[in-house]
C-alpha atoms as a PDB file:
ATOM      1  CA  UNK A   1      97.715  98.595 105.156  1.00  0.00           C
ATOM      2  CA  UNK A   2      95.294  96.718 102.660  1.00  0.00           C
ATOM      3  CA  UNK A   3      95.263  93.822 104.807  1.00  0.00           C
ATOM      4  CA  UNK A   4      94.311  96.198 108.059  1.00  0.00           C
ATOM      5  CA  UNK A   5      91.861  98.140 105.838  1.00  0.00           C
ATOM      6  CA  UNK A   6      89.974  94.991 105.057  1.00  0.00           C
ATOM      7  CA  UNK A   7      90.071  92.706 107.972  1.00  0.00           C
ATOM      8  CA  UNK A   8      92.138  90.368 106.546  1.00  0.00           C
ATOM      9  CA  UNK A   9      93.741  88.187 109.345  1.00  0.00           C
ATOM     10  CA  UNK A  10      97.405  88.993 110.186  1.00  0.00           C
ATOM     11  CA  UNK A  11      99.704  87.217 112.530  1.00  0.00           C
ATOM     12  CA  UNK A  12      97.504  86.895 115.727  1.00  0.00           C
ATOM     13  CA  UNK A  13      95.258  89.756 114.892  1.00  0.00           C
ATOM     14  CA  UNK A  14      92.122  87.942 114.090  1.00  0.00           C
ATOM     15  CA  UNK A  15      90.216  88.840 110.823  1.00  0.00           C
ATOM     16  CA  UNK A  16      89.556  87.125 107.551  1.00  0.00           C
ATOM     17  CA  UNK A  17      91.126  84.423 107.298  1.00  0.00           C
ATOM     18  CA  UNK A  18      92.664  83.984 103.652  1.00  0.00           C
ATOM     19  CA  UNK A  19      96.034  81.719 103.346  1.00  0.00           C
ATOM     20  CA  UNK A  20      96.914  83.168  99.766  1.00  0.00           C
ATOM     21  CA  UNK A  21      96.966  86.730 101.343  1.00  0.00           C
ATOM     22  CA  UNK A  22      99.001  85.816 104.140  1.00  0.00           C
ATOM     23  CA  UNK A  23     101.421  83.902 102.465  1.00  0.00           C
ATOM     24  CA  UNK A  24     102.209  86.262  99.970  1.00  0.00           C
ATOM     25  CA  UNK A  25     102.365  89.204 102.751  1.00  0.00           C
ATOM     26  CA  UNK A  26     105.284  87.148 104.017  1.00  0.00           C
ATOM     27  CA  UNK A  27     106.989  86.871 100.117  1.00  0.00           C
ATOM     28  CA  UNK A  28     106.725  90.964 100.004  1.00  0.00           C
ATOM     29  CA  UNK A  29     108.236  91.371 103.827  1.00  0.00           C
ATOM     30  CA  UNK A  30     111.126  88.862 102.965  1.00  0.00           C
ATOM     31  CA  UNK A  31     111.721  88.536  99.235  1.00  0.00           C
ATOM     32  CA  UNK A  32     109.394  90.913  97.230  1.00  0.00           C
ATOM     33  CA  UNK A  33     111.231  90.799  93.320  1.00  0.00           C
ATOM     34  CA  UNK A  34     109.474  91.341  89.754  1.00  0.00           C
ATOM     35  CA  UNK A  35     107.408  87.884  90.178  1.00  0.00           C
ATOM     36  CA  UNK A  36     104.993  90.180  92.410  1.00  0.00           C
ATOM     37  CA  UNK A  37     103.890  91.813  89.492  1.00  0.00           C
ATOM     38  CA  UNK A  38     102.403  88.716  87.660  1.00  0.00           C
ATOM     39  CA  UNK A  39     100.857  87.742  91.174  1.00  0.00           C
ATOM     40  CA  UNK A  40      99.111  90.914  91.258  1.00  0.00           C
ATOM     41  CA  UNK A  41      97.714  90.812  88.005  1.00  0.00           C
ATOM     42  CA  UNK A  42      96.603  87.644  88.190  1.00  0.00           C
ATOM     43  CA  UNK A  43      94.936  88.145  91.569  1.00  0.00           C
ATOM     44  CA  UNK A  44      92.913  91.015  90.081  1.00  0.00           C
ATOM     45  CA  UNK A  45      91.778  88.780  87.794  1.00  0.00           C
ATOM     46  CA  UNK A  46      90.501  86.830  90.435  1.00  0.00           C
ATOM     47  CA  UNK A  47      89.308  89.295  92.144  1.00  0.00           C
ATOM     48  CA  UNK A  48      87.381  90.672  89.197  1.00  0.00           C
ATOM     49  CA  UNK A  49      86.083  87.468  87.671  1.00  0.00           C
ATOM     50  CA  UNK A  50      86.034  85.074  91.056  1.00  0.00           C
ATOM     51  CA  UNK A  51      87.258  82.238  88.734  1.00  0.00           C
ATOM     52  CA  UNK A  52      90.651  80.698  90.142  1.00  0.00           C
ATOM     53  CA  UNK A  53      91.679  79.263  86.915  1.00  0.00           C
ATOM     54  CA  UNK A  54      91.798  83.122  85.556  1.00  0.00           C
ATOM     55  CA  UNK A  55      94.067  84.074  88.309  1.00  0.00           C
ATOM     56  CA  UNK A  56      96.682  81.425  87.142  1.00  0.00           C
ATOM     57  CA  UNK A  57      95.945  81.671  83.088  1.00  0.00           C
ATOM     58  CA  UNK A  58      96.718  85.659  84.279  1.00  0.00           C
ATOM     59  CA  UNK A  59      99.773  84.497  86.280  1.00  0.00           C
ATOM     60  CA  UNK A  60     100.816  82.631  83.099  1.00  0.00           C
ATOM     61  CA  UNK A  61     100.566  85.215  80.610  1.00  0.00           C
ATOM     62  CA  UNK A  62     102.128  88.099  82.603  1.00  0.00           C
ATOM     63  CA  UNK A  63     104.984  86.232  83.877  1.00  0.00           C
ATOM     64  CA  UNK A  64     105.219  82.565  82.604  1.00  0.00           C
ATOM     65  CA  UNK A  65     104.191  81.290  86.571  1.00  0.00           C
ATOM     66  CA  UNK A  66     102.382  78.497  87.320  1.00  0.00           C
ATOM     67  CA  UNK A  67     100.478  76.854  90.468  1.00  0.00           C
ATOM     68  CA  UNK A  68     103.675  74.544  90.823  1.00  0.00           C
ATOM     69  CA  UNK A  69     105.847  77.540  90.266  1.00  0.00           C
ATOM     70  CA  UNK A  70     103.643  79.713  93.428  1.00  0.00           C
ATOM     71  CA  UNK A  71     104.609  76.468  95.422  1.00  0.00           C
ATOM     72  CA  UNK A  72     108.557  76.724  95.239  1.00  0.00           C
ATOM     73  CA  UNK A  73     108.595  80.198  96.100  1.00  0.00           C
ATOM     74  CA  UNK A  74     108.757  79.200 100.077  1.00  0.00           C
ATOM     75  CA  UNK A  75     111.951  77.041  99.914  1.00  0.00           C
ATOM     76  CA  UNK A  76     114.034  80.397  98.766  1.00  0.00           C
ATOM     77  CA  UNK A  77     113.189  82.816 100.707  1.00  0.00           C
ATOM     78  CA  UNK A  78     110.191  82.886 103.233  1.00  0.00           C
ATOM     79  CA  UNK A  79     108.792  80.623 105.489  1.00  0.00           C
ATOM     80  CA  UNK A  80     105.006  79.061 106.023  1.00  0.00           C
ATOM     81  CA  UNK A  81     104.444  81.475 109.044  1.00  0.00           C
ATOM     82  CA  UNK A  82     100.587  80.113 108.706  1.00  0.00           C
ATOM     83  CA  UNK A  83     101.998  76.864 109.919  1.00  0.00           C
ATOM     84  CA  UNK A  84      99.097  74.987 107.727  1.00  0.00           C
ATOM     85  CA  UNK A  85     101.500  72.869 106.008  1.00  0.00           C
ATOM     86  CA  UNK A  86     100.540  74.394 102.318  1.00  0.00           C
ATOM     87  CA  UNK A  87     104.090  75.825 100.464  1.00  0.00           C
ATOM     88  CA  UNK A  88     103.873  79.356  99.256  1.00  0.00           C
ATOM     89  CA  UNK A  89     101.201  80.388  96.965  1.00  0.00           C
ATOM     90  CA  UNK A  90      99.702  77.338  96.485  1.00  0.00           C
ATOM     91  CA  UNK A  91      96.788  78.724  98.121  1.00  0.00           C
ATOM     92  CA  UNK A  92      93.074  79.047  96.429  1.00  0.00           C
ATOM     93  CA  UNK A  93      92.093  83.438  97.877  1.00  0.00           C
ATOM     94  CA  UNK A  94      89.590  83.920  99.584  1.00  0.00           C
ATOM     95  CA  UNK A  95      87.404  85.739  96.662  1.00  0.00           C
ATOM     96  CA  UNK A  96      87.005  89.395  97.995  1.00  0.00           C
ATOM     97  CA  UNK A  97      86.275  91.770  95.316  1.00  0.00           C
ATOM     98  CA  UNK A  98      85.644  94.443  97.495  1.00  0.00           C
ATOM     99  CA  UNK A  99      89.653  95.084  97.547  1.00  0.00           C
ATOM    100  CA  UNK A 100      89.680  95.150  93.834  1.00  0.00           C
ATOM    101  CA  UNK A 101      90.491  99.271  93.787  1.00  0.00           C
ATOM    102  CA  UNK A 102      93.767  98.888  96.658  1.00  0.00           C
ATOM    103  CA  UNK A 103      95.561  95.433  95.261  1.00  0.00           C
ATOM    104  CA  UNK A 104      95.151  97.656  91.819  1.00  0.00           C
ATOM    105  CA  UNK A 105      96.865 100.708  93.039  1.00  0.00           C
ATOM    106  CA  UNK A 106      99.638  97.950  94.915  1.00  0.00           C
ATOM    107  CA  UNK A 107     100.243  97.083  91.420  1.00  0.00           C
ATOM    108  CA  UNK A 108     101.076 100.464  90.207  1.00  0.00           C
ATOM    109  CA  UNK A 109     103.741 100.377  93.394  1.00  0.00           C
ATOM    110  CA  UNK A 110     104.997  97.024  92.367  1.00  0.00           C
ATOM    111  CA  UNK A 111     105.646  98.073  88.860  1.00  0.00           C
ATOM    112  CA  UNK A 112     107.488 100.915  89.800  1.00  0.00           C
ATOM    113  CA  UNK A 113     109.961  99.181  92.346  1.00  0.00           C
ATOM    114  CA  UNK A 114     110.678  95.897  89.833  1.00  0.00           C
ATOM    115  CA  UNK A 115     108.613  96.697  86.484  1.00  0.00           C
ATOM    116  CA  UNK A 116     111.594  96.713  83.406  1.00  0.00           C
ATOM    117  CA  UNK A 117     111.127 100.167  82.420  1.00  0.00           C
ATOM    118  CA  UNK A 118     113.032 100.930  86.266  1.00  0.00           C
ATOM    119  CA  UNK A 119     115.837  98.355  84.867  1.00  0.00           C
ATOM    120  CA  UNK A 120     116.140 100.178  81.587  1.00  0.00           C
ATOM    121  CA  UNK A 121     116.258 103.301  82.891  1.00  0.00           C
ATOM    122  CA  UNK A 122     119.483 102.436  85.433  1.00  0.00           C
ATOM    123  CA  UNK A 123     120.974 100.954  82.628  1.00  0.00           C
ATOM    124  CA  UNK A 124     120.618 104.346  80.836  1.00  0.00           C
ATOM    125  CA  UNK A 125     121.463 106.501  83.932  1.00  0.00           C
ATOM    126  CA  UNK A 126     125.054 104.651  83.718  1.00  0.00           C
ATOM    127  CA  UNK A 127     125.791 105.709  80.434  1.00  0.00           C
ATOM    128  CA  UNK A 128     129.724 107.564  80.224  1.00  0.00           C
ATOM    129  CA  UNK A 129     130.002 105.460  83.824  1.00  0.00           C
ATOM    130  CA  UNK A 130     130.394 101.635  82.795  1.00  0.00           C
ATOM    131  CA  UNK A 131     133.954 100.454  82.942  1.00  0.00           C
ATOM    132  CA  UNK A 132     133.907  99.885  79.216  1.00  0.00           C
ATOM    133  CA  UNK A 133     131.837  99.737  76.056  1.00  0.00           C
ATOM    134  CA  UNK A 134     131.426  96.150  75.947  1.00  0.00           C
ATOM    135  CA  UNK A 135     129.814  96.342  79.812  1.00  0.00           C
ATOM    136  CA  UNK A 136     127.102  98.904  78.744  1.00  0.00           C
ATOM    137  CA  UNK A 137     126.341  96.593  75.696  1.00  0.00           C
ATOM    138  CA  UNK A 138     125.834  93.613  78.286  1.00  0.00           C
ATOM    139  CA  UNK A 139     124.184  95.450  80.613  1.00  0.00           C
ATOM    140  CA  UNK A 140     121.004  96.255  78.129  1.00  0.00           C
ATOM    141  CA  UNK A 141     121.381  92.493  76.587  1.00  0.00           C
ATOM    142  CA  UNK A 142     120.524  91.848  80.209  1.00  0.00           C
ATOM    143  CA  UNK A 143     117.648  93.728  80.186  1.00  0.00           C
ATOM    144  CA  UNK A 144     116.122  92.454  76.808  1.00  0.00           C
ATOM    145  CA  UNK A 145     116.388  89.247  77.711  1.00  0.00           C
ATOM    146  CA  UNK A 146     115.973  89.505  81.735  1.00  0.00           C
ATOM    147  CA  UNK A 147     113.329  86.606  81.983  1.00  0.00           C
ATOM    148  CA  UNK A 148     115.734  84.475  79.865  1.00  0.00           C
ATOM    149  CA  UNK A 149     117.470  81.612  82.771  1.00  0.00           C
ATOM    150  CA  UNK A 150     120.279  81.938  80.567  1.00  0.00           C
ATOM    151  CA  UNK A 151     120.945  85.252  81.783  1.00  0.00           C
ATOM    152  CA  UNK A 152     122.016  84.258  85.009  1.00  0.00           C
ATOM    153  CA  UNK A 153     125.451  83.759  83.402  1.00  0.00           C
ATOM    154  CA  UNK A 154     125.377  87.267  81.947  1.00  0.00           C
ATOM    155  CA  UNK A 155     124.424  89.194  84.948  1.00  0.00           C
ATOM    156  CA  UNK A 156     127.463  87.970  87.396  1.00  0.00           C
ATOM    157  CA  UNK A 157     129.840  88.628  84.121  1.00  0.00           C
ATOM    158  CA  UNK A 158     127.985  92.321  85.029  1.00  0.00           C
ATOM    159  CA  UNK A 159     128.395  92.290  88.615  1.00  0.00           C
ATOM    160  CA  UNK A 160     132.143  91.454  88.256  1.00  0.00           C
ATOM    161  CA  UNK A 161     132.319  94.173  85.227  1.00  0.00           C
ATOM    162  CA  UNK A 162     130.945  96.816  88.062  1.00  0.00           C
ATOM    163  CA  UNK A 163     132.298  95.950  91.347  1.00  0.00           C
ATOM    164  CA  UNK A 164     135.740  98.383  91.023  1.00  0.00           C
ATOM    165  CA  UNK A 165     133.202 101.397  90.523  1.00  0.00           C
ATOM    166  CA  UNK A 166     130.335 100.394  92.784  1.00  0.00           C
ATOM    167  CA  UNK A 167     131.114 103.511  94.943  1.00  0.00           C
ATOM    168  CA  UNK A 168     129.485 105.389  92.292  1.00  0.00           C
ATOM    169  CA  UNK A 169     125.324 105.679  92.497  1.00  0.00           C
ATOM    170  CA  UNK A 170     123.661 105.320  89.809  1.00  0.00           C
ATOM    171  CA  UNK A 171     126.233 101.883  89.284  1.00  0.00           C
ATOM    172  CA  UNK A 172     125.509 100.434  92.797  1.00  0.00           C
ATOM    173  CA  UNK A 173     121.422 100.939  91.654  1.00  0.00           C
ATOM    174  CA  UNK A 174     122.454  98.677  88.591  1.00  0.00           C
ATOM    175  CA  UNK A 175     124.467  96.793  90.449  1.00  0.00           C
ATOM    176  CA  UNK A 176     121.345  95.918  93.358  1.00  0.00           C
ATOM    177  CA  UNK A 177     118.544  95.699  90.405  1.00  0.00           C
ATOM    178  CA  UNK A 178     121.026  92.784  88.557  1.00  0.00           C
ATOM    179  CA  UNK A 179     121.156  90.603  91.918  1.00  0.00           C
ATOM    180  CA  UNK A 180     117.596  91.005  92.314  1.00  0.00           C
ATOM    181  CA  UNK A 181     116.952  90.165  88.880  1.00  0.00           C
ATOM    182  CA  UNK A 182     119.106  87.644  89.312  1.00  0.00           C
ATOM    183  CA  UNK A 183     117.464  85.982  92.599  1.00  0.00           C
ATOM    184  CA  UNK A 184     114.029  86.259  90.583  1.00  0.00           C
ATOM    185  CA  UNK A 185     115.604  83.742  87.542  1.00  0.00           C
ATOM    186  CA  UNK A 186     117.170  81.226  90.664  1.00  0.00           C
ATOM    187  CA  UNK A 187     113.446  81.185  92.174  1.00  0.00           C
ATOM    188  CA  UNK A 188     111.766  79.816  88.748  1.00  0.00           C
ATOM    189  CA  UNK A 189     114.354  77.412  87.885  1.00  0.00           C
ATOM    190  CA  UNK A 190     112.987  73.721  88.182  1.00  0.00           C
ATOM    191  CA  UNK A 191     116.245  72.625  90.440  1.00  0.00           C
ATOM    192  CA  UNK A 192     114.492  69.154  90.901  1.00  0.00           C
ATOM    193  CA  UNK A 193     114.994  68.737  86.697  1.00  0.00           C
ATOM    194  CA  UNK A 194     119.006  69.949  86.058  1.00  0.00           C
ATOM    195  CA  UNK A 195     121.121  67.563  85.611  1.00  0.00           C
ATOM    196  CA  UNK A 196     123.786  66.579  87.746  1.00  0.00           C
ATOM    197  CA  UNK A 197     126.800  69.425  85.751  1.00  0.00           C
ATOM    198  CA  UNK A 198     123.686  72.343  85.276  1.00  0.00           C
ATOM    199  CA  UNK A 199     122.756  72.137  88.996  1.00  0.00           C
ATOM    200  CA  UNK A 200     126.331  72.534  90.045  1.00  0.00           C
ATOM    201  CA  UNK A 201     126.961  74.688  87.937  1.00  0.00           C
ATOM    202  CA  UNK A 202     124.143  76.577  89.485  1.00  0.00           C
ATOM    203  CA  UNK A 203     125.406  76.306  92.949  1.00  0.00           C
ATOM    204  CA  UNK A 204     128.481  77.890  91.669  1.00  0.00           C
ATOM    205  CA  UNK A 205     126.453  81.003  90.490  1.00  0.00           C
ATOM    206  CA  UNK A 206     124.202  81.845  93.292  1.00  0.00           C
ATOM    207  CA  UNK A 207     127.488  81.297  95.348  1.00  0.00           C
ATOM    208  CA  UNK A 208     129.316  83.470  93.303  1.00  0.00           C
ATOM    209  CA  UNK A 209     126.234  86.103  93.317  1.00  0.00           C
ATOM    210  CA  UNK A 210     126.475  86.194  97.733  1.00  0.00           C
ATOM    211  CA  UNK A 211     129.993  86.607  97.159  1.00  0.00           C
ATOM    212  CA  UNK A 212     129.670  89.487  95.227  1.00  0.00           C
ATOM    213  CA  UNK A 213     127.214  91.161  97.593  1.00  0.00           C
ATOM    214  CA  UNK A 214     128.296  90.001 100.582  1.00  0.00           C
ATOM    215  CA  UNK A 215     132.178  89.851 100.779  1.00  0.00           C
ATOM    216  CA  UNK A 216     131.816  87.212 103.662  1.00  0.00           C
ATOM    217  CA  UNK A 217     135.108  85.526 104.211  1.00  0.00           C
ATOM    218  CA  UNK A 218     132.744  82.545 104.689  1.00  0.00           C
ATOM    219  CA  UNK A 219     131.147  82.268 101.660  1.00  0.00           C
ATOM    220  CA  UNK A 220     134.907  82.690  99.900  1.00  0.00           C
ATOM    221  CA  UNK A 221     135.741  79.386 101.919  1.00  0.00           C
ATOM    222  CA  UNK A 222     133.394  77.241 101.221  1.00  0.00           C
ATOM    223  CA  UNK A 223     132.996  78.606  97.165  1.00  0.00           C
ATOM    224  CA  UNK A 224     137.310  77.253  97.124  1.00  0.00           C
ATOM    225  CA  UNK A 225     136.516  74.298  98.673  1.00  0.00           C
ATOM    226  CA  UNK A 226     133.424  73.013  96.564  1.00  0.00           C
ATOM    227  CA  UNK A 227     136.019  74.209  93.169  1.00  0.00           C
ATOM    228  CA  UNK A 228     138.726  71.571  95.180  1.00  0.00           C
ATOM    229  CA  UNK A 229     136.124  69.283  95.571  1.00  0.00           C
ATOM    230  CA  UNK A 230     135.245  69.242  91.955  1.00  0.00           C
END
């Protein structure tokens, strides 16, 4: 609606054309997560200052992203529909101030879908549900330390924990909000720089993690077979 509101170009309808904009459209159609919410504070700060360098010292702050870290988002989960060769966010906005008042009332959406205080509160809403004490204990160590890549570990230990009693609400709401929390610490982890025992050891996880959603018989394959191969 913001992007139809202002004429900014979408798909073949012709408009402004502004590669950032478009880019991250496709990131909020195909993987929107918590990340958003430093993108859209540091894109008001573009939008309020026109400086670019704001927009990423913004980025930083909020959500420890930088330039390099906008470029990766593309190669797990979304695609360069603009076909312009760029990779994800690594695109300089168009500056257009005028939308200053809708991306800030976006943010106020974005925070409640992925902000933490949604997070804390499932974890609360599934006290007297967890399977045991030592669960609910994990489950808000998760959330303190949620931007933490060493949590990755902790939040399948959950996921296992909660899949007997995922029929229940409130624990399938947890049990969604970890793998998304999850996904969000895979996406900022600098693959290119783990060595050779981290980075399968981090194949094993986000395997483990589409198991665990999933249930593919697949997936349950091919996770045996790269354990036999190791």
């Amino acid at each position: 609606n913001i992007m139809r509101t202002h004429g900014i170009k979408e798909g073949h309808r012709p408009g402004i054309e502004c590669k950032f904009i478009e880019q991250w459209h496709q990131k909020l159609h195909t993987n929107s997560a918590p990340d958003d919410i430093a993108i859209c504070e540091g894109y008001l700060a573009y939008l309020s200052s026109g400086n670019v360098d704001e927009m990423y010292r913004v980025m930083w702050e909020c959500g420890k992203l930088t330039r390099e870290d906008l470029g990766k988002m593309c190669q797990m989960g979304f695609k360069d529909h603009t076909k312009s060769g760029g990779r994800g966010l690594n695109f300089t906005p168009v500056h257009l101030p005028h939308m200053y008042d809708d991306v800030k009332n976006f943010l106020g959406l974005l925070k409640h879908v992925h902000g933490g205080t949604d997070l804390f509160a499932l974890c609360e809403a599934c006290k007297g549900q967890y399977p045991d004490h030592e669960s609910e204990c994990l489950a808000f160590d998760i959330f303190h330390s949620r931007e933490d890549p060493f949590s990755m570990g902790k939040i399948l230990d959950l996921r296992r924990r909660l899949e007997p009693i995922s029929w229940k609400r409130d624990v399938l709401m947890l049990d969604v909000a970890m793998e998304e929390q999850l996904r969000t610490l895979a996406e900022r982890s600098d693959v290119a720089a783990m060595p050779r025992d981290g980075l399968l050891t981090f194949i094993f996880m986000i395997l483990e993690d589409l198991m665990l959603s999933r249930h593919d018989l697949s997936l349950q394959q091919g996770y045996g077979l790269l354990q036999k191969l190791m």
